[in-house]
C-alpha atoms as a PDB file:
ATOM      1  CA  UNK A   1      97.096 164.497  -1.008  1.00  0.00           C
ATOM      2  CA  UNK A   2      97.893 164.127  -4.938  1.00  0.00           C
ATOM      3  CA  UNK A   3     100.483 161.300  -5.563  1.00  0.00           C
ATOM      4  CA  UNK A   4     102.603 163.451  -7.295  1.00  0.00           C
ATOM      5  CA  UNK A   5     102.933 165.603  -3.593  1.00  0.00           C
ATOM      6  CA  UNK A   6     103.096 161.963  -1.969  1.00  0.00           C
ATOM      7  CA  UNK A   7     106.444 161.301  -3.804  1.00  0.00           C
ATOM      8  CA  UNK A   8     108.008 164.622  -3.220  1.00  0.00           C
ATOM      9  CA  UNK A   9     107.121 164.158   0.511  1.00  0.00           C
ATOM     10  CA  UNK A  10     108.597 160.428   0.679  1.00  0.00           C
ATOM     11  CA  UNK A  11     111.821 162.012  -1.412  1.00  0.00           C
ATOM     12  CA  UNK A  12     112.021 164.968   0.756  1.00  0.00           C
ATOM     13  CA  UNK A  13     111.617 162.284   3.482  1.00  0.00           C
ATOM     14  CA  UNK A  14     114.396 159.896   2.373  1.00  0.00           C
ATOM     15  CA  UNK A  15     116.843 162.728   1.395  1.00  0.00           C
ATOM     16  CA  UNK A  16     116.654 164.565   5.056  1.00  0.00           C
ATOM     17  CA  UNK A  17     117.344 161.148   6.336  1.00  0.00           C
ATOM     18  CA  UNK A  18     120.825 160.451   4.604  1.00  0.00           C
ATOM     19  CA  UNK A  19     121.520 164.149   5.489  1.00  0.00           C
ATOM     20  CA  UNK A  20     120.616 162.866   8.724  1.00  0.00           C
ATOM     21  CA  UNK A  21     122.557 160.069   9.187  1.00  0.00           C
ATOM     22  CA  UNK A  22     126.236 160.651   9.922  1.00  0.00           C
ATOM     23  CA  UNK A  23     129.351 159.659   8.288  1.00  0.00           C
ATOM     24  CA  UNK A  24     131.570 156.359   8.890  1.00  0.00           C
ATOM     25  CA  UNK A  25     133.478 158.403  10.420  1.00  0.00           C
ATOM     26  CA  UNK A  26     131.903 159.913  12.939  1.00  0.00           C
ATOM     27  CA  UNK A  27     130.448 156.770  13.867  1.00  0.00           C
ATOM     28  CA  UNK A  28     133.424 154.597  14.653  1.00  0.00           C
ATOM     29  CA  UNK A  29     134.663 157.659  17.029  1.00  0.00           C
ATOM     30  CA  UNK A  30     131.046 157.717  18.952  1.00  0.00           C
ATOM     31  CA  UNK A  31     132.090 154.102  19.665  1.00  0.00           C
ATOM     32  CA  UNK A  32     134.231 153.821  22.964  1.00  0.00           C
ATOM     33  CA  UNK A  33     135.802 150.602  22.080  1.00  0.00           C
ATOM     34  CA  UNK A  34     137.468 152.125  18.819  1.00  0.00           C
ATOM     35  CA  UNK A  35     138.468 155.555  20.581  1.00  0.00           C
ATOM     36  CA  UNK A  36     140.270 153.257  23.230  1.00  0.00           C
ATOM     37  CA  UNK A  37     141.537 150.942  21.471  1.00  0.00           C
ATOM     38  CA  UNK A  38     142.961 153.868  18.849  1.00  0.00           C
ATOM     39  CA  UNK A  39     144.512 155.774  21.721  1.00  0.00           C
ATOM     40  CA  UNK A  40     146.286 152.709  23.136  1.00  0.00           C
ATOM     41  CA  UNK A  41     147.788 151.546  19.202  1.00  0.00           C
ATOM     42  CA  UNK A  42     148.508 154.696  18.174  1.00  0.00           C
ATOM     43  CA  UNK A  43     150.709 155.107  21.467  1.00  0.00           C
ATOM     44  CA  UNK A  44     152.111 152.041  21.240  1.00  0.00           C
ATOM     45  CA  UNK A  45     153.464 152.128  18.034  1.00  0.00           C
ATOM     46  CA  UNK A  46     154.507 155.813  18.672  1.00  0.00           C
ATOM     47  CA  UNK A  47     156.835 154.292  21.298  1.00  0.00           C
ATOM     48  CA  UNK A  48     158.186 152.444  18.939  1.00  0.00           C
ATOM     49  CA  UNK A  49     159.152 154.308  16.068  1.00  0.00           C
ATOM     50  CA  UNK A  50     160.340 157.025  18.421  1.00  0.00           C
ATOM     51  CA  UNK A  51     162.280 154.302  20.480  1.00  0.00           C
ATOM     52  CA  UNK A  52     165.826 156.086  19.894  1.00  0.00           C
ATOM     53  CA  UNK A  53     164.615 159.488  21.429  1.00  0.00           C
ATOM     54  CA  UNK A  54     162.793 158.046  24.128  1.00  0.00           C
ATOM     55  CA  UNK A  55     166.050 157.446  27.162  1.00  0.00           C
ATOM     56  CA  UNK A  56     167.041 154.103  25.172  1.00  0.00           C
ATOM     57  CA  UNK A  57     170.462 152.808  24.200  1.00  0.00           C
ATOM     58  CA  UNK A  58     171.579 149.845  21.700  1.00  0.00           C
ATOM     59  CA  UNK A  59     169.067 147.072  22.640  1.00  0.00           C
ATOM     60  CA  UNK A  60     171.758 144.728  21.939  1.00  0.00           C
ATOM     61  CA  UNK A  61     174.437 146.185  23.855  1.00  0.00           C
ATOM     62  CA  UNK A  62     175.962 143.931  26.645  1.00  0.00           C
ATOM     63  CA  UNK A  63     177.489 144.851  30.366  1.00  0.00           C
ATOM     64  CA  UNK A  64     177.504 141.913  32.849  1.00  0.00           C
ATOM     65  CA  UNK A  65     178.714 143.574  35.322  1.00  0.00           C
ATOM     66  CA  UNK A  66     175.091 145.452  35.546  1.00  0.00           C
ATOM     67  CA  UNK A  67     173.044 142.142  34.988  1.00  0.00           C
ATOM     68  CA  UNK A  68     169.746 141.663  37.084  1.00  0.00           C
ATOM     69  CA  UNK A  69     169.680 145.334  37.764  1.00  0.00           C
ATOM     70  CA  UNK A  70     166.430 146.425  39.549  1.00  0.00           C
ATOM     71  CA  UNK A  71     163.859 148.650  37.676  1.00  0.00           C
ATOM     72  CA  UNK A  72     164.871 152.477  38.410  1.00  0.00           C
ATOM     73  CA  UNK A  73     168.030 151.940  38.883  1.00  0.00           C
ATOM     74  CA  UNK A  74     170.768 154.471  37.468  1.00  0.00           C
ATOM     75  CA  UNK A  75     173.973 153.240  36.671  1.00  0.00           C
ATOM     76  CA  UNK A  76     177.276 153.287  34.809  1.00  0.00           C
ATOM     77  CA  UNK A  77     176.300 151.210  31.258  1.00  0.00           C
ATOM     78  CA  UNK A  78     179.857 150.239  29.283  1.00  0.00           C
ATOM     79  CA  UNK A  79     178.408 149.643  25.434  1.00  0.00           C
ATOM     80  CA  UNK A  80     179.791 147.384  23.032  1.00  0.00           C
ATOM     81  CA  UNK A  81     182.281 150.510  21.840  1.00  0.00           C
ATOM     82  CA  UNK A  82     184.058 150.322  25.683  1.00  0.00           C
ATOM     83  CA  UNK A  83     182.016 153.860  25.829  1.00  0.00           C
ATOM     84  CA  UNK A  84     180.764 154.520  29.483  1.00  0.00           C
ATOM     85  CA  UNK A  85     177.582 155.567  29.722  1.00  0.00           C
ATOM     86  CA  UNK A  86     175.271 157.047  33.239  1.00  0.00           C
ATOM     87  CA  UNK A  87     171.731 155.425  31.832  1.00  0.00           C
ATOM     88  CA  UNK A  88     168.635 155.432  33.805  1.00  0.00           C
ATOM     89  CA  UNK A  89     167.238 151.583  33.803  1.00  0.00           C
ATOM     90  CA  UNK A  90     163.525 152.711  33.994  1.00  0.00           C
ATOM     91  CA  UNK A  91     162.639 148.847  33.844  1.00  0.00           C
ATOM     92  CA  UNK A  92     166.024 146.860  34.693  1.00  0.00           C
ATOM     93  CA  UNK A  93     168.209 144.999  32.747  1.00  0.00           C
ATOM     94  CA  UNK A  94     168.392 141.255  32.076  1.00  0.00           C
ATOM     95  CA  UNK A  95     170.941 138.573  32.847  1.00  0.00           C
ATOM     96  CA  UNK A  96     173.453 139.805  30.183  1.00  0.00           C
ATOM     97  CA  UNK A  97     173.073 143.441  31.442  1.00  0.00           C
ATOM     98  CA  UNK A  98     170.490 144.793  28.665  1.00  0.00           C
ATOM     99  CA  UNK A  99     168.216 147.202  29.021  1.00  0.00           C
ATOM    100  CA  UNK A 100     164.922 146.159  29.198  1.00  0.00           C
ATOM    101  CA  UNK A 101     163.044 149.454  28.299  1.00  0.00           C
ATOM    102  CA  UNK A 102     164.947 149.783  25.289  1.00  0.00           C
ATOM    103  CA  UNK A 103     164.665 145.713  24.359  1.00  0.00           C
ATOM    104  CA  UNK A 104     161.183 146.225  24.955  1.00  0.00           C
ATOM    105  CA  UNK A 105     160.719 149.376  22.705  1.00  0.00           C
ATOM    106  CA  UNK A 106     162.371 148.391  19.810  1.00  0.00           C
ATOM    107  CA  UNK A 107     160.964 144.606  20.118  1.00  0.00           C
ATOM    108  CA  UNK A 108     157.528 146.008  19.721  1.00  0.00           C
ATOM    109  CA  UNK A 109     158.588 147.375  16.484  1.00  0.00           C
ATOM    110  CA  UNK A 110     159.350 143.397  15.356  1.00  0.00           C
ATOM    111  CA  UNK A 111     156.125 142.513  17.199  1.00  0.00           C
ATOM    112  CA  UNK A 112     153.894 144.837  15.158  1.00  0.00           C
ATOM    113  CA  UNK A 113     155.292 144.508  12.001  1.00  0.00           C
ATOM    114  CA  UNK A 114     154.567 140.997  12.893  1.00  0.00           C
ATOM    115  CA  UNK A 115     151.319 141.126  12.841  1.00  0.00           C
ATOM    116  CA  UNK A 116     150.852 143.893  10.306  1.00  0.00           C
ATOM    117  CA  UNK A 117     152.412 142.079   7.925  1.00  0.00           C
ATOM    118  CA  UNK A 118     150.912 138.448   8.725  1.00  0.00           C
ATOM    119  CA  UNK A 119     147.139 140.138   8.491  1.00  0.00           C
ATOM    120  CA  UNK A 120     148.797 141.738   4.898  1.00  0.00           C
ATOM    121  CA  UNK A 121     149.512 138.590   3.501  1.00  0.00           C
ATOM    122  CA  UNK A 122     146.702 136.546   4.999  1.00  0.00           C
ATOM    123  CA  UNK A 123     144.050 138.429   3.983  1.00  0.00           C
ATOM    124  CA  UNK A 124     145.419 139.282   0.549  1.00  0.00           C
ATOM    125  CA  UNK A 125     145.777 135.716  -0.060  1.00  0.00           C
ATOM    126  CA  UNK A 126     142.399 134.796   1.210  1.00  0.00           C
ATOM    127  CA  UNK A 127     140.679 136.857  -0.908  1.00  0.00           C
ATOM    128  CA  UNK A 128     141.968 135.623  -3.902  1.00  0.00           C
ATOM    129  CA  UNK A 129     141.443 132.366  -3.023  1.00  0.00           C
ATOM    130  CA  UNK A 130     138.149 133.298  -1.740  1.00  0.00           C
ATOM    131  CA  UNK A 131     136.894 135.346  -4.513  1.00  0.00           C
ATOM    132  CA  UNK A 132     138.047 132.497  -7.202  1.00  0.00           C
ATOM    133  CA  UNK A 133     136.078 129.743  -4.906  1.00  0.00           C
ATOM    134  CA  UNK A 134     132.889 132.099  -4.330  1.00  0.00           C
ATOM    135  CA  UNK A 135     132.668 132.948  -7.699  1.00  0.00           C
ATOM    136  CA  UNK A 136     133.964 130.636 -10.332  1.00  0.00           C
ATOM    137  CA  UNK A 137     132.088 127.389  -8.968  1.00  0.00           C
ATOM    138  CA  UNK A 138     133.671 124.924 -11.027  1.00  0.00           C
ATOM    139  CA  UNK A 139     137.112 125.568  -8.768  1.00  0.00           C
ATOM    140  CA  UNK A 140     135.131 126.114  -5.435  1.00  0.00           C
ATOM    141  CA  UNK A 141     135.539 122.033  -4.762  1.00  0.00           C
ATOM    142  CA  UNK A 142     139.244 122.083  -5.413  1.00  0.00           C
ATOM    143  CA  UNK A 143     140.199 125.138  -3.339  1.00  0.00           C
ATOM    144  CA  UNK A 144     138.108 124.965  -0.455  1.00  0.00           C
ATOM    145  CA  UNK A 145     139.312 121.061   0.223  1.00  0.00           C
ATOM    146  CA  UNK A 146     142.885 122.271   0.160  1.00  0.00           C
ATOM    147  CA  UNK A 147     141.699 124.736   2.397  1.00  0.00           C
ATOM    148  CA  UNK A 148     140.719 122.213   4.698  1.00  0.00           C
ATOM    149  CA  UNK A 149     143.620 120.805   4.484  1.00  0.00           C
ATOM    150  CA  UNK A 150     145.666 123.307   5.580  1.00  0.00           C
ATOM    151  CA  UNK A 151     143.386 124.348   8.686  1.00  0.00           C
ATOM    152  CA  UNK A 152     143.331 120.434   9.720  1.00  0.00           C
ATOM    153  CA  UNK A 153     147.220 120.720  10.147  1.00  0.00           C
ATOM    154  CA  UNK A 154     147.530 123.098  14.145  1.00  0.00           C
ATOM    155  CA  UNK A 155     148.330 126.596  13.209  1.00  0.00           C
ATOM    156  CA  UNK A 156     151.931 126.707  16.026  1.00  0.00           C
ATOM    157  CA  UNK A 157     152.966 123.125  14.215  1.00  0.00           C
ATOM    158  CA  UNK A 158     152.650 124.052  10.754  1.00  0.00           C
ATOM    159  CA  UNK A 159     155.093 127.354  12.121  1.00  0.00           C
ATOM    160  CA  UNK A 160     157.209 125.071  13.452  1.00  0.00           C
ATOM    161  CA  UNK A 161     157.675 123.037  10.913  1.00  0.00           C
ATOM    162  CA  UNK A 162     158.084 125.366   8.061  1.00  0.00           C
ATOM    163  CA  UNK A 163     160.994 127.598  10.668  1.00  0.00           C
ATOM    164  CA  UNK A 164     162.486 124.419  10.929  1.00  0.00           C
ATOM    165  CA  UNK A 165     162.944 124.460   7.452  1.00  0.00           C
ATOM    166  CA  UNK A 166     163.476 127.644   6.480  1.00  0.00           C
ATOM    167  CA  UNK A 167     165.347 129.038   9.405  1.00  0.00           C
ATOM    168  CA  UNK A 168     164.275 131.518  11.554  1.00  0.00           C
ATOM    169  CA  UNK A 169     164.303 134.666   9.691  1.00  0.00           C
ATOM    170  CA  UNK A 170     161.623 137.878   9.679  1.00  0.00           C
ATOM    171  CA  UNK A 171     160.225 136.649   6.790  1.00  0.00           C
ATOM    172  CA  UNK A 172     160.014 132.925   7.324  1.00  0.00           C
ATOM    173  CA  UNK A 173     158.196 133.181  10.560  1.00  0.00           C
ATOM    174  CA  UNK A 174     155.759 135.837   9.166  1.00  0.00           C
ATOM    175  CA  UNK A 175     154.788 133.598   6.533  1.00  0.00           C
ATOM    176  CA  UNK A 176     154.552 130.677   8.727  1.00  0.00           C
ATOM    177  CA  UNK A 177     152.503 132.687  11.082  1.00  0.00           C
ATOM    178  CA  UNK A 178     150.542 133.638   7.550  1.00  0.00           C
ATOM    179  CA  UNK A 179     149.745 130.516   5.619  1.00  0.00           C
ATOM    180  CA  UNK A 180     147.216 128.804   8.587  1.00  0.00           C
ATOM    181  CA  UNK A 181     145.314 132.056   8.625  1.00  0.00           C
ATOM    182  CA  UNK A 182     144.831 132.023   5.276  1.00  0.00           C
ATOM    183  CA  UNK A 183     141.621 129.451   4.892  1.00  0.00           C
ATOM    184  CA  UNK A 184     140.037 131.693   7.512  1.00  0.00           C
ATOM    185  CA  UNK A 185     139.805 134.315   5.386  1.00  0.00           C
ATOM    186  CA  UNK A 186     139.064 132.460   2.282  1.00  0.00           C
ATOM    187  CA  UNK A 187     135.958 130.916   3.985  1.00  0.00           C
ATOM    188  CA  UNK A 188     134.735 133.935   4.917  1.00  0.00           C
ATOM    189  CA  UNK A 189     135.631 135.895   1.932  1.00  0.00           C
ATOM    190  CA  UNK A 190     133.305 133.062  -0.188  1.00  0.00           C
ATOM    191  CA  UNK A 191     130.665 133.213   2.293  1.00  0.00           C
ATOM    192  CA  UNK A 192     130.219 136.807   1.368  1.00  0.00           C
ATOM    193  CA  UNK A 193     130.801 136.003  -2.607  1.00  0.00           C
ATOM    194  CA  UNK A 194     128.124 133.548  -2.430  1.00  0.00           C
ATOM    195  CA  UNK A 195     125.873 135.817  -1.252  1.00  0.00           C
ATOM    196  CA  UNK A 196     126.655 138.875  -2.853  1.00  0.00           C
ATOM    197  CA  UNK A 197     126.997 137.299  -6.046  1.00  0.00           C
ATOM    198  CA  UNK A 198     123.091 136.902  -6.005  1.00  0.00           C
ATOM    199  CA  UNK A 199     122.171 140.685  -5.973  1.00  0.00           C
ATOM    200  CA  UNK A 200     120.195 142.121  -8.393  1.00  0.00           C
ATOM    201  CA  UNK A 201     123.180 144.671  -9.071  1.00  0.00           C
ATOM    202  CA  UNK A 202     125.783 141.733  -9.903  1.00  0.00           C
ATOM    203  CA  UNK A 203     123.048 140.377 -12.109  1.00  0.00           C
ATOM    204  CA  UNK A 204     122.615 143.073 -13.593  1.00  0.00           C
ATOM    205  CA  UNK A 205     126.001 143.499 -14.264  1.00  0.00           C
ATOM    206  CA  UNK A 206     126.609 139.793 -15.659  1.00  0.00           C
ATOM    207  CA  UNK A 207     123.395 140.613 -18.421  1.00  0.00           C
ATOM    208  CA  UNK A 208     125.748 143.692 -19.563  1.00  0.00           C
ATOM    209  CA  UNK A 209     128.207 141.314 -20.126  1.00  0.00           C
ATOM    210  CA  UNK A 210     130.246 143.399 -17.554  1.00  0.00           C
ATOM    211  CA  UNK A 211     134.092 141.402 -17.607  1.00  0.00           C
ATOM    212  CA  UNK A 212     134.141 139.149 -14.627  1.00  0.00           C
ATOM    213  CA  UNK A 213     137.168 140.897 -13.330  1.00  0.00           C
ATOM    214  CA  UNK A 214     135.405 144.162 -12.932  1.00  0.00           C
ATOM    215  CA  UNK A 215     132.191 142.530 -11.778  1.00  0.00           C
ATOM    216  CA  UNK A 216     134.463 141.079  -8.740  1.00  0.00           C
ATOM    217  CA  UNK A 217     136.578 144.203  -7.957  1.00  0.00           C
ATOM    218  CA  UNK A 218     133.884 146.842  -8.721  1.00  0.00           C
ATOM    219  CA  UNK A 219     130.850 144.795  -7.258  1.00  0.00           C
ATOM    220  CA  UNK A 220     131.801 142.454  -4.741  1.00  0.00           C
ATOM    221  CA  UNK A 221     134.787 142.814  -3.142  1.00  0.00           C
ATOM    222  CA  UNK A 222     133.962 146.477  -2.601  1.00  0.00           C
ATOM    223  CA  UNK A 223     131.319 144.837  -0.554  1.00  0.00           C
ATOM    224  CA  UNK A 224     133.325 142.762   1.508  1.00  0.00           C
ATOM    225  CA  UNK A 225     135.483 145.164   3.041  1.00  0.00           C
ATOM    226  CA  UNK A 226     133.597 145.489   6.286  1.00  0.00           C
ATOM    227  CA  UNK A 227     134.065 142.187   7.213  1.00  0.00           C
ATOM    228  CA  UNK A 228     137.450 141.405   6.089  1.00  0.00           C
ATOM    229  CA  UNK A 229     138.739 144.631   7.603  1.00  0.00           C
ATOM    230  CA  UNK A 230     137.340 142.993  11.121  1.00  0.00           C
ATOM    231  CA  UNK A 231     138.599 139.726  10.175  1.00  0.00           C
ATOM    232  CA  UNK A 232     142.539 141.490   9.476  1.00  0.00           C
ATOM    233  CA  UNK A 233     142.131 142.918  12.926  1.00  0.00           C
ATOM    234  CA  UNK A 234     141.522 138.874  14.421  1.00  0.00           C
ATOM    235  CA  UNK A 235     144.883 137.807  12.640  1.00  0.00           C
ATOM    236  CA  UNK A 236     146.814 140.559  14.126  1.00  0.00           C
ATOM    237  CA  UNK A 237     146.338 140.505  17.461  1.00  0.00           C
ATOM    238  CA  UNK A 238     146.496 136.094  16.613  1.00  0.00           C
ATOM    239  CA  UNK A 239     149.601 136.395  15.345  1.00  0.00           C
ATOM    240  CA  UNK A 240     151.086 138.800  17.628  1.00  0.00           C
ATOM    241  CA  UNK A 241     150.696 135.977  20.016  1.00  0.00           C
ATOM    242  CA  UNK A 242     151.991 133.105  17.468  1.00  0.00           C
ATOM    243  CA  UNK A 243     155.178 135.339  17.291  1.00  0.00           C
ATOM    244  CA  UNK A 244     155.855 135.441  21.325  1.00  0.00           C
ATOM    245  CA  UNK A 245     154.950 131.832  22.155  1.00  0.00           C
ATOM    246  CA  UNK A 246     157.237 130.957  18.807  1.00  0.00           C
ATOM    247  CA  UNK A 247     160.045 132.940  20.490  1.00  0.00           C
ATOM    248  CA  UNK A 248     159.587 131.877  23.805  1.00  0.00           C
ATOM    249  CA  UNK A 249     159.711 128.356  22.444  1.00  0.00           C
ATOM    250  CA  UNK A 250     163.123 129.445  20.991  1.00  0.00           C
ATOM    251  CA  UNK A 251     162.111 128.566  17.816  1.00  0.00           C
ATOM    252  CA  UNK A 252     161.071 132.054  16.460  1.00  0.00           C
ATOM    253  CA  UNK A 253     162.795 135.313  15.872  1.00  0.00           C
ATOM    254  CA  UNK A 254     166.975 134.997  16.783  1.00  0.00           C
ATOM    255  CA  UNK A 255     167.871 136.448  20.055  1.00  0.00           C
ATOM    256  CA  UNK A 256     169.589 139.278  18.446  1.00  0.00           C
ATOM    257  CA  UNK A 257     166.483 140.802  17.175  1.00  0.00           C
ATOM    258  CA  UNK A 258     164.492 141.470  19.990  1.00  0.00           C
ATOM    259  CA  UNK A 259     160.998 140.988  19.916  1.00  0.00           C
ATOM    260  CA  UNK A 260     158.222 140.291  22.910  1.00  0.00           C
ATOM    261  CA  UNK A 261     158.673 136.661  22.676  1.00  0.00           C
ATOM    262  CA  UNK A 262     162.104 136.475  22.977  1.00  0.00           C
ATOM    263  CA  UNK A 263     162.424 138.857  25.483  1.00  0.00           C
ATOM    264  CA  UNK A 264     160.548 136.986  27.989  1.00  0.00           C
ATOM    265  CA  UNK A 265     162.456 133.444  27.100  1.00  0.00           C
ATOM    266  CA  UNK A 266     165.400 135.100  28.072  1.00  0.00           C
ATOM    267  CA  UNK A 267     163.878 136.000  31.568  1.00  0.00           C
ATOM    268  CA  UNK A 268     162.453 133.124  32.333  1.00  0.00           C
ATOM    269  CA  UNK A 269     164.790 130.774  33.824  1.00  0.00           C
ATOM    270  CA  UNK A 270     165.339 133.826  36.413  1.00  0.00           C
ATOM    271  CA  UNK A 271     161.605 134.853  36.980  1.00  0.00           C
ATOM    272  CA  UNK A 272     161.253 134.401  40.542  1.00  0.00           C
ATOM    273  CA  UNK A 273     164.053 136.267  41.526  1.00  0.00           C
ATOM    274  CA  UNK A 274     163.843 139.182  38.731  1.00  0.00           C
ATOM    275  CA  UNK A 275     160.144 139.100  37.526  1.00  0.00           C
ATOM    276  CA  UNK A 276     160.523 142.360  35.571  1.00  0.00           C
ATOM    277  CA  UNK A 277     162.898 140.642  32.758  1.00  0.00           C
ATOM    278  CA  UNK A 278     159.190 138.496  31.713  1.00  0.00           C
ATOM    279  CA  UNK A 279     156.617 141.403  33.612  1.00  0.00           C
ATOM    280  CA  UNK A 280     157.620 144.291  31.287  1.00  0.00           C
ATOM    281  CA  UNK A 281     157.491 143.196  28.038  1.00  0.00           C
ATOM    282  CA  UNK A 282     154.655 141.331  28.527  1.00  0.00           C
ATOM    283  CA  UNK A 283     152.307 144.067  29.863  1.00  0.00           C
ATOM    284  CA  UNK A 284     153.810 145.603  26.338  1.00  0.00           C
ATOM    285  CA  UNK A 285     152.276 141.937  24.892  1.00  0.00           C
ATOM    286  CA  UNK A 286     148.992 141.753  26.472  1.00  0.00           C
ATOM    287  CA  UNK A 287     148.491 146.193  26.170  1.00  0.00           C
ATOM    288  CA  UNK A 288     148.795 145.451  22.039  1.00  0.00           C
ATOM    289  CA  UNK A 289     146.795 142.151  21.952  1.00  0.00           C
ATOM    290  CA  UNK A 290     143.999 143.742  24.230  1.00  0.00           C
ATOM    291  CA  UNK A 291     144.360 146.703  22.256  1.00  0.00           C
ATOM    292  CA  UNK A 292     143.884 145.473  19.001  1.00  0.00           C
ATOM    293  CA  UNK A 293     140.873 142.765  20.081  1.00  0.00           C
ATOM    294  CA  UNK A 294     138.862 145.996  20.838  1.00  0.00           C
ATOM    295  CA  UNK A 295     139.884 147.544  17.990  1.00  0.00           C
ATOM    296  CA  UNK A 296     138.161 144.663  16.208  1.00  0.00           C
ATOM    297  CA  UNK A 297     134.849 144.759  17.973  1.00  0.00           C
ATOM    298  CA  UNK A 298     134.357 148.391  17.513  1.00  0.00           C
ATOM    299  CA  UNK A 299     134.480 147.964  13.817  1.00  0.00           C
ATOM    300  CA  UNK A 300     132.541 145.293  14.205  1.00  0.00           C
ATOM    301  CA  UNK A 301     130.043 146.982  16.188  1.00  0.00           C
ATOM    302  CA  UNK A 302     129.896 149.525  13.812  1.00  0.00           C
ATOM    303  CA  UNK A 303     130.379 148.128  10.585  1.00  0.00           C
ATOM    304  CA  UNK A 304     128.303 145.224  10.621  1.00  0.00           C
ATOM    305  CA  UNK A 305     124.314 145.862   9.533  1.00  0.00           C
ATOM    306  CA  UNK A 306     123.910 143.065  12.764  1.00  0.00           C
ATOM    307  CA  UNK A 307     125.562 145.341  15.649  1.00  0.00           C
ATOM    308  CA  UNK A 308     124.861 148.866  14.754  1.00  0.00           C
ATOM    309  CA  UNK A 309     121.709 148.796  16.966  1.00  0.00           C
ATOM    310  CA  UNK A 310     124.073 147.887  19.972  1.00  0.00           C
ATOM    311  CA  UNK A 311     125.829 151.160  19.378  1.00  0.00           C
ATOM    312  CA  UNK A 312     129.385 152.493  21.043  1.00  0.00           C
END
């Protein structure tokens, strides 16, 4: 065989193959962990945006005279207006006579944005941070030590302290829940720099005299999405959790916006007599947390060169 034929063959060979090979895609859905973990997040947050046409009322509303009511219990609700109301308690009500299905509905709509926005702000933080240490070498001393500052300081005291001062608003305990997450993904972030930044294609680029800022948005961070996108899924379903135990501490989220957390504080001086005001929401809790863990090691699975032999 001529060489000429041997390099259309190998061509041929290699082309076939990426026809072959199927898309990103249709790989994450072959993997059972993802399609689970979808179905169970997509669900739950379904729940929650559709929370006023799902049987709820006012999660704040008030009745004592229904407090303590038993899960499937239908009875006579009188809302804040003095406007009666026959409601079907599918999951109870608590000691000041709210509903817990509808507390528990629209609290996982404080929950998730929770951790949607924590993993937001972590990781686009981090990668700044990251990129500038993994890159720029000269700074890499400076911001990595004040990195390791911040993660010697425990993640729940640094929230505490910073609600403590700032109150406990949406936005204070988001980027409380934020700022120890954000060395995390600045380590990783100039792991990945460090090691991408000695490719043949970013050297290439620097002997062009490509601008730096294109060379680290077109060449490297490109190449760091698999990972961070696994690493956004860790702080989620982290600070999901940092949310409820801040609110069950009492020193989270205010009572009148319901949330996970708080909705289980409120139940627990009463638990072994009415279990369902803590049981509920956190089967809501643990449902999201487990959800979003598997979420996380299906896209690692399939993302990361490492796993893909393990398959889905």
């Amino acid at each position: 065989m001529t060489e000429a034929a041997l390099q259309t063959l190998t061509a041929t060979s290699a082309t076939a193959n990426v026809l072959r090979r199927p898309s990103i895609w249709a790989r994450l859905l072959s993997n059972w962990s993802v399609r689970l973990s979808g179905i169970v997040l997509v669900t739950l947050i379904l729940m929650s945006i559709l929370a006023p046409w799902l049987g709820t009322i006012d999660p704040t509303d008030i009745d004592p005279s229904i407090s303590n009511t038993l899960p499937g219990t239908l009875a006579d609700f009188t809302n804040l207006d003095g406007n009666v109301i026959s409601h079907w308690f599918v999951m109870g009500t608590d000691s000041l006579g709210r509903d817990i299905w509808s507390r528990a509905l629209y609290g996982g709509r404080v929950s998730i944005a929770v951790g949607l926005s924590v993993a937001a702000f972590a990781v686009t933080i981090g990668v700044a941070l990251g990129l500038t240490a993994g890159y720029f070498r000269f700074l890499d001393l400076i911001v990595m030590r004040v990195m390791d500052g911040v993660m010697a300081i425990p993640g729940i005291l640094f929230a505490v302290t910073l609600i403590a001062l700032f109150g406990g608003t949406l936005a204070s305990v988001v980027i409380a829940i934020a700022l120890p997450e954000v060395p995390r993904v600045a380590r990783l972030v100039r792991s990945l720099v460090l090691t991408i930044r000695e490719e043949p294609y970013v050297e290439a680029a620097v002997a062009l005299a490509t601008p730096t800022w294109k060379i680290l948005l077109r060449h490297i961070l490109p190449n760091s999405f698999a990972p961070l996108i696994i690493q956004a899924t860790y702080v989620c379903a982290s600070s999901i959790l940092v949310e409820a135990i801040l609110s069950f501490l009492g020193i989270g989220l205010p009572a009148d916006l319901p949330s996970w957390g708080n909705i289980m504080a409120e139940g627990r001086s009463q638990f072994n007599q009415y279990p369902h005001n803590v049981l509920f929401p956190g089967i809501f809790l643990a449902l999201t947390v487990l959800a979003v863990n598997m979420l996380g090691d299906g896209l690692r699975d399939t993302l990361d060169p490492k796993f893909n032999k393990r398959g889905g």
